[in-house]
N, C-alpha and C. Protein backbone atom coordinates (compact mmCIF):
# COMPACT_ATOMS: atom_id res chain seq x y z
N UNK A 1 91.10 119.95 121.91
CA UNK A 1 90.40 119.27 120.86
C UNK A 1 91.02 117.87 120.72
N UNK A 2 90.40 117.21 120.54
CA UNK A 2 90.68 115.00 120.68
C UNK A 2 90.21 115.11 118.92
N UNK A 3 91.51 114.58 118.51
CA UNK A 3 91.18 114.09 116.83
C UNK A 3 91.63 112.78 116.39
N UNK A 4 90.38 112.03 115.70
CA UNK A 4 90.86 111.11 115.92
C UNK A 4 90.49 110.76 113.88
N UNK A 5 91.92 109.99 113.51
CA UNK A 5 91.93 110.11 112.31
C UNK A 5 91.65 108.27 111.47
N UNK A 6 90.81 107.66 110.87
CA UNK A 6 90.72 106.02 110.94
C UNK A 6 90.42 106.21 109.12
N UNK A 7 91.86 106.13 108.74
CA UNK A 7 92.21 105.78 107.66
C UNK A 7 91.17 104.83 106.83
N UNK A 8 91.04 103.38 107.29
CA UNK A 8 90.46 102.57 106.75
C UNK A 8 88.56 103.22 106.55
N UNK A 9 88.54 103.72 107.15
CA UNK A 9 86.97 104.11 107.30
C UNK A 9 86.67 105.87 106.57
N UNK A 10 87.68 106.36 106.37
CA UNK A 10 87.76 107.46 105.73
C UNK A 10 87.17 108.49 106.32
N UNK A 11 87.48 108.43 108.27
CA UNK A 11 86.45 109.18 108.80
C UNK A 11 87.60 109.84 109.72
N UNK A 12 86.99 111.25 110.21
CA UNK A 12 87.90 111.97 110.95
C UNK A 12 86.18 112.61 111.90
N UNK A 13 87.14 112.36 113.47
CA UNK A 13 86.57 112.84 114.22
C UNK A 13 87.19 113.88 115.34
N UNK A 14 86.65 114.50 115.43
CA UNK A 14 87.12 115.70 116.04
C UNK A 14 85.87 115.70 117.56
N UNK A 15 86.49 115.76 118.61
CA UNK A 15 85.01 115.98 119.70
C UNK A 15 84.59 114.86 119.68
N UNK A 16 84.39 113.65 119.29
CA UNK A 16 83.66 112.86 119.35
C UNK A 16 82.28 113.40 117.94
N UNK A 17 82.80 114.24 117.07
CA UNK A 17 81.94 113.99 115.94
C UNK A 17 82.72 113.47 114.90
N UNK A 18 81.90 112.63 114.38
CA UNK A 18 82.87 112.39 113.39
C UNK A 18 81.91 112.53 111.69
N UNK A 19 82.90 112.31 110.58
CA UNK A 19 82.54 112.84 109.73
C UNK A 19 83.75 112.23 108.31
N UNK A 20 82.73 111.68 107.16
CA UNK A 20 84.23 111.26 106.29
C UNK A 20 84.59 112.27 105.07
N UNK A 21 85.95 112.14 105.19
CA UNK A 21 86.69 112.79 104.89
C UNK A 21 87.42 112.05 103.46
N UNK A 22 88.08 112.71 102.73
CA UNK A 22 89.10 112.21 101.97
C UNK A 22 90.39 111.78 102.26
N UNK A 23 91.17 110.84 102.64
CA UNK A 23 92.23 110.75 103.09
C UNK A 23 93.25 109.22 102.09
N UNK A 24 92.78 109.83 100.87
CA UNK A 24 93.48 109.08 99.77
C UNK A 24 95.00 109.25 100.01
N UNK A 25 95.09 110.15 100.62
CA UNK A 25 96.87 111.08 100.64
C UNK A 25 97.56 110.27 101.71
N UNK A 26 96.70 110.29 102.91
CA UNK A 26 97.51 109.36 104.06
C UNK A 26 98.16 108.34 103.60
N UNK A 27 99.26 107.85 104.68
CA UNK A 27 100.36 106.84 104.08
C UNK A 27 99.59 105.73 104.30
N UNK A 28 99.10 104.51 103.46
CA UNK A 28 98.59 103.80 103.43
C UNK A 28 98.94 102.62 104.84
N UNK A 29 100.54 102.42 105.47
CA UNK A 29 100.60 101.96 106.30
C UNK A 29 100.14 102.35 107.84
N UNK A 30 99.11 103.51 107.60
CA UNK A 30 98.56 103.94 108.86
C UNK A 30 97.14 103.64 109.21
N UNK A 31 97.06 102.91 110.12
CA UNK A 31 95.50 102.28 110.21
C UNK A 31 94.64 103.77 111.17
N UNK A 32 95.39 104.34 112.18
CA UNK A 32 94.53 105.54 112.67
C UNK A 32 95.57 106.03 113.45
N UNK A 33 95.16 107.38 113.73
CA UNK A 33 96.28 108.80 113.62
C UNK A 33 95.12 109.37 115.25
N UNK A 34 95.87 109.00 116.49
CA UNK A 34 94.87 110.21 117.78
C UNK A 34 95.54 111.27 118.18
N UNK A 35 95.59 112.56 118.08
CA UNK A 35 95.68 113.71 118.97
C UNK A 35 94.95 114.57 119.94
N UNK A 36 95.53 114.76 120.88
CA UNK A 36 94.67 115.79 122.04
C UNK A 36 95.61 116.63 121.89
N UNK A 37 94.99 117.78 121.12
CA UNK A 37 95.42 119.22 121.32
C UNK A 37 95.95 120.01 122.86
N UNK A 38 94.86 119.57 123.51
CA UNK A 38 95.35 120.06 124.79
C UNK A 38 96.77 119.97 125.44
N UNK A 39 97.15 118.57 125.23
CA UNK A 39 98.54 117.89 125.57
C UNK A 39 99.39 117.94 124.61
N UNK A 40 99.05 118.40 123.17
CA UNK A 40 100.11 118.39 122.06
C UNK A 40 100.75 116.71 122.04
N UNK A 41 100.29 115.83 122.28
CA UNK A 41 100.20 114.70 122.15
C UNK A 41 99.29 113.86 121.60
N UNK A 42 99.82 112.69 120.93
CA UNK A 42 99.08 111.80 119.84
C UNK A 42 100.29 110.47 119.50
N UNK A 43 99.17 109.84 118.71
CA UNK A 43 99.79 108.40 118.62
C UNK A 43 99.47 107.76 117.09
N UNK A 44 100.51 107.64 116.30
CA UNK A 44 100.01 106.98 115.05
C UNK A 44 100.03 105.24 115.26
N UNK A 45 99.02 104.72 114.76
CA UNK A 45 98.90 103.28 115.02
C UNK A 45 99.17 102.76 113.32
N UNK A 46 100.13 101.76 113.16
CA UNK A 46 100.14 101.48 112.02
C UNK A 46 99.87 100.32 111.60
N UNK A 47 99.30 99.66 110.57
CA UNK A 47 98.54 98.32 110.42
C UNK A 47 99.73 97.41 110.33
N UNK A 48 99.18 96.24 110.86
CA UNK A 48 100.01 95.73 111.70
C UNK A 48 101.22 94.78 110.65
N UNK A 49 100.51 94.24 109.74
CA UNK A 49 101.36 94.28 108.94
C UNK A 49 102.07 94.43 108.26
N UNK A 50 102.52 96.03 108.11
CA UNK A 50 103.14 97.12 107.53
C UNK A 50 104.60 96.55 108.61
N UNK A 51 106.00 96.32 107.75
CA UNK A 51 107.04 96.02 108.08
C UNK A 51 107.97 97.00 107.23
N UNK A 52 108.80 97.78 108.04
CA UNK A 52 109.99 98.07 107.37
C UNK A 52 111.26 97.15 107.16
N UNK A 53 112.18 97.50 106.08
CA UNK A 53 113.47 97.00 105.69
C UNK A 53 114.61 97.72 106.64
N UNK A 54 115.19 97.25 107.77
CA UNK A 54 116.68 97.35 108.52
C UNK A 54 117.28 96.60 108.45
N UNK A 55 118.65 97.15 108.21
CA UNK A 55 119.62 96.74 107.96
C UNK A 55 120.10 96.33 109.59
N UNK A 56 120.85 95.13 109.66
CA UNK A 56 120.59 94.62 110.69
C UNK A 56 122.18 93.71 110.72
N UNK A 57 123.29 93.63 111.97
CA UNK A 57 124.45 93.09 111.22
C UNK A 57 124.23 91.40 111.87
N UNK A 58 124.65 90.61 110.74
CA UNK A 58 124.31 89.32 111.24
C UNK A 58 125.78 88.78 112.15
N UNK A 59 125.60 88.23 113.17
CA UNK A 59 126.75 88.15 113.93
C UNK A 59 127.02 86.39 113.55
N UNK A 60 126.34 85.73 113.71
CA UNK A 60 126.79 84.07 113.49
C UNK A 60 127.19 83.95 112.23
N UNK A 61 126.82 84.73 111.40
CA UNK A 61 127.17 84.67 109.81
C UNK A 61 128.55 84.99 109.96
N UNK A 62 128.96 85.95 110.53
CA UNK A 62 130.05 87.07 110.97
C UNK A 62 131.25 85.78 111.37
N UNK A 63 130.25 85.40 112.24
CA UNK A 63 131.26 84.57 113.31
C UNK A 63 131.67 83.16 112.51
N UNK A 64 130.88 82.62 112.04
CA UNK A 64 130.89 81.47 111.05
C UNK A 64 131.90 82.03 109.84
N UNK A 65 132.00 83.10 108.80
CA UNK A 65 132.66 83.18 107.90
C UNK A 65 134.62 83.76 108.09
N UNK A 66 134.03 84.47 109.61
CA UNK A 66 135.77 84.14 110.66
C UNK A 66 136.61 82.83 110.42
N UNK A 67 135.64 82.12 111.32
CA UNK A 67 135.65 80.86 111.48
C UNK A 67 136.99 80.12 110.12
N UNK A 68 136.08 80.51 109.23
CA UNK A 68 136.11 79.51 107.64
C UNK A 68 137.59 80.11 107.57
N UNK A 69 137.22 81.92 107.39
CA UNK A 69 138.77 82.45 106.99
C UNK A 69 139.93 82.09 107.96
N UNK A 70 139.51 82.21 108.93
CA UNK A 70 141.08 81.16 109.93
C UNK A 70 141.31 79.83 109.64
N UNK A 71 140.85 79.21 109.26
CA UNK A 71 140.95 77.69 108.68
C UNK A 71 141.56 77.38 107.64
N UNK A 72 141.43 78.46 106.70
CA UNK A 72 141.86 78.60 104.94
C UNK A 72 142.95 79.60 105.04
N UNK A 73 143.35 80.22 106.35
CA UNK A 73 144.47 81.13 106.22
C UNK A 73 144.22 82.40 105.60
N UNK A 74 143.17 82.65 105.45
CA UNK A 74 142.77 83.57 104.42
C UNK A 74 142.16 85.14 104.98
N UNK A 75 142.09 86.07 105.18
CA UNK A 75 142.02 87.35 105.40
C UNK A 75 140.17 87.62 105.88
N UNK A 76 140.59 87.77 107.09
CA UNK A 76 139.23 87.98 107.74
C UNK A 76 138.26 88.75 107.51
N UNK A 77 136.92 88.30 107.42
CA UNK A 77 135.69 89.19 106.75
C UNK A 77 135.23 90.67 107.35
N UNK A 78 134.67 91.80 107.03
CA UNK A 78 134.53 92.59 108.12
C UNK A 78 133.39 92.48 108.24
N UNK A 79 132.34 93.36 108.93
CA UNK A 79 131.07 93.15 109.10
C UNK A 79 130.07 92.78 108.09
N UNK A 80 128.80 91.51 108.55
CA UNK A 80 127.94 91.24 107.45
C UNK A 80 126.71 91.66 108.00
N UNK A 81 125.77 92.56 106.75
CA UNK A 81 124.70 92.75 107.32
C UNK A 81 123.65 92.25 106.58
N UNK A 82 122.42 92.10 106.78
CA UNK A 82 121.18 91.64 106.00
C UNK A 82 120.24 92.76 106.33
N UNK A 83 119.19 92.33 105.33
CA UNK A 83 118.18 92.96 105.64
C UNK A 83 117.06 92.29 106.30
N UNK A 84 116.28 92.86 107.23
CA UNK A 84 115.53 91.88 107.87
C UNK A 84 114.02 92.89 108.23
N UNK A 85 113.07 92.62 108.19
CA UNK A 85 111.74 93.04 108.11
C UNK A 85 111.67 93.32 109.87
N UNK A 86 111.16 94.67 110.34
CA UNK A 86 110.71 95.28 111.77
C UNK A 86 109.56 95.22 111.22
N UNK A 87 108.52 94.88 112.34
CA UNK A 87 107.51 95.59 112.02
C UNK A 87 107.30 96.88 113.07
N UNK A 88 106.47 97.94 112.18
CA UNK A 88 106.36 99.06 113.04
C UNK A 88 105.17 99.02 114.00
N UNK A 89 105.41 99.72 115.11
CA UNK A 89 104.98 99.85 116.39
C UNK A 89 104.39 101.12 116.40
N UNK A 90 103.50 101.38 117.25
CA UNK A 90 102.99 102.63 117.44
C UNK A 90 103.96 103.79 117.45
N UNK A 91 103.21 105.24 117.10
CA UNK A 91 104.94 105.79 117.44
C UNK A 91 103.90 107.32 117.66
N UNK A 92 104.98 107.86 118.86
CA UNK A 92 104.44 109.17 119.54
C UNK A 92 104.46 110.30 118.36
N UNK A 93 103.74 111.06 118.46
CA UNK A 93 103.75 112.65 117.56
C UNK A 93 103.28 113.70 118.25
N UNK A 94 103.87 114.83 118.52
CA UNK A 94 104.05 115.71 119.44
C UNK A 94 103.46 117.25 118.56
N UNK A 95 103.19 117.13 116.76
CA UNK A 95 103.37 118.37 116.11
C UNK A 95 101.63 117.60 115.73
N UNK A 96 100.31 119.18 115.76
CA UNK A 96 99.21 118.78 115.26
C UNK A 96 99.31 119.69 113.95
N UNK A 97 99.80 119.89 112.98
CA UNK A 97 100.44 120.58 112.22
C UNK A 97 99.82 119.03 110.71
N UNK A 98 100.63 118.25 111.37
CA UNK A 98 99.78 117.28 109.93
C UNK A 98 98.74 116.77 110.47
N UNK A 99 98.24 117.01 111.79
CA UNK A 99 96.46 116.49 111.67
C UNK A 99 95.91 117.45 111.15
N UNK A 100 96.53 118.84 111.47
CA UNK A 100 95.70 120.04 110.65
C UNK A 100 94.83 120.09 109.72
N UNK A 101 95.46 119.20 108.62
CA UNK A 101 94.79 119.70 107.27
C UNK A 101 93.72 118.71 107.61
N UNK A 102 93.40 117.40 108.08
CA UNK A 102 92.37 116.58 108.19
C UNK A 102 91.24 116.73 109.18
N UNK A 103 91.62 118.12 110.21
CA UNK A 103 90.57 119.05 110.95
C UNK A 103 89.92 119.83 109.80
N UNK A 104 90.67 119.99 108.80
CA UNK A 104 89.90 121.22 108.02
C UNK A 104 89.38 120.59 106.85
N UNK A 105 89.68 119.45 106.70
CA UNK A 105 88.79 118.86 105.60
C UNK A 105 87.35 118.31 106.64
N UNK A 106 87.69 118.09 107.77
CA UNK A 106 86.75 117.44 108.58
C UNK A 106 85.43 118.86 108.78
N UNK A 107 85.96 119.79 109.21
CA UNK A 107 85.17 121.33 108.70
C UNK A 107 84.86 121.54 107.29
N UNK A 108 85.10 121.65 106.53
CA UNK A 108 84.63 121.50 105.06
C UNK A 108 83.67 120.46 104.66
N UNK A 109 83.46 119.41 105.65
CA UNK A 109 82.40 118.36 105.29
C UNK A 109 81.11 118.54 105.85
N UNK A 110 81.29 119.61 107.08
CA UNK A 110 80.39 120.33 107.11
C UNK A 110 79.49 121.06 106.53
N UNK A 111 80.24 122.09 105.88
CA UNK A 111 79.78 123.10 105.64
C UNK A 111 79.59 122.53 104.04
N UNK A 112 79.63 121.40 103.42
CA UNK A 112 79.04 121.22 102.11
C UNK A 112 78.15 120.69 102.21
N UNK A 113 77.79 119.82 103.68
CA UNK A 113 76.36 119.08 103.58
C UNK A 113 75.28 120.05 104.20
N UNK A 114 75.48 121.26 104.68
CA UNK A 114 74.63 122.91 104.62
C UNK A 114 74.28 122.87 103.34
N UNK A 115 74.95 122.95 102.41
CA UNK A 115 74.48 123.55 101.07
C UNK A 115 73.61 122.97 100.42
């Protein structure tokens, strides 16, 4: 089974049907979510401007405030770090366990437009 999950559009397709779904819950930094069951492989794509906070050690800062403390005689700094914005990259998912529930809301959208 190929599932393919597009956040922004509120649609989940399964097979090449697709069908919208509720997906208020998804993490808002995810633009679309693909799995093939067959391979137990998938790929979350995340919008592109979605950046995380790492901590990151600054070395010229490092090296520059050395610098100062050998000059002033004064007791050398130890590591400096900042924070600095990654942005996130696609990233592999191997478990269909959290596409699950959005196969079964994707089945439930079925079976309410029967009724």
């Amino acid at each position: 089974m190929k599932v393919s999950i597009i956040r922004p559009d509120n649609m989940v397709v399964v097979d090449g049907v697709g069908r919208e779904v509720d997906l208020s819950d998804l993490d808002p930094a995810i633009h679309a979510i693909q799995f093939d069951s067959s391979t137990d492989k998938g790929e979350i794509e995340y919008v592109p401007e979605t950046t995380e906070l790492v901590e990151e050690r600054d070395l010229e800062a490092e090296r520059e405030a050395t610098r100062t403390a050998r000059k002033q005689n004064k007791r050398e700094p130890g590591p400096i770090t900042r924070r600095v914005p990654r942005p996130r990259g696609n990233r592999g998912i191997t478990n269909f366990g959290n596409v699950a529930v959005y196969v079964a809301r994707w089945r439930a959208a079925e079976k309410s437009k029967e009724k």
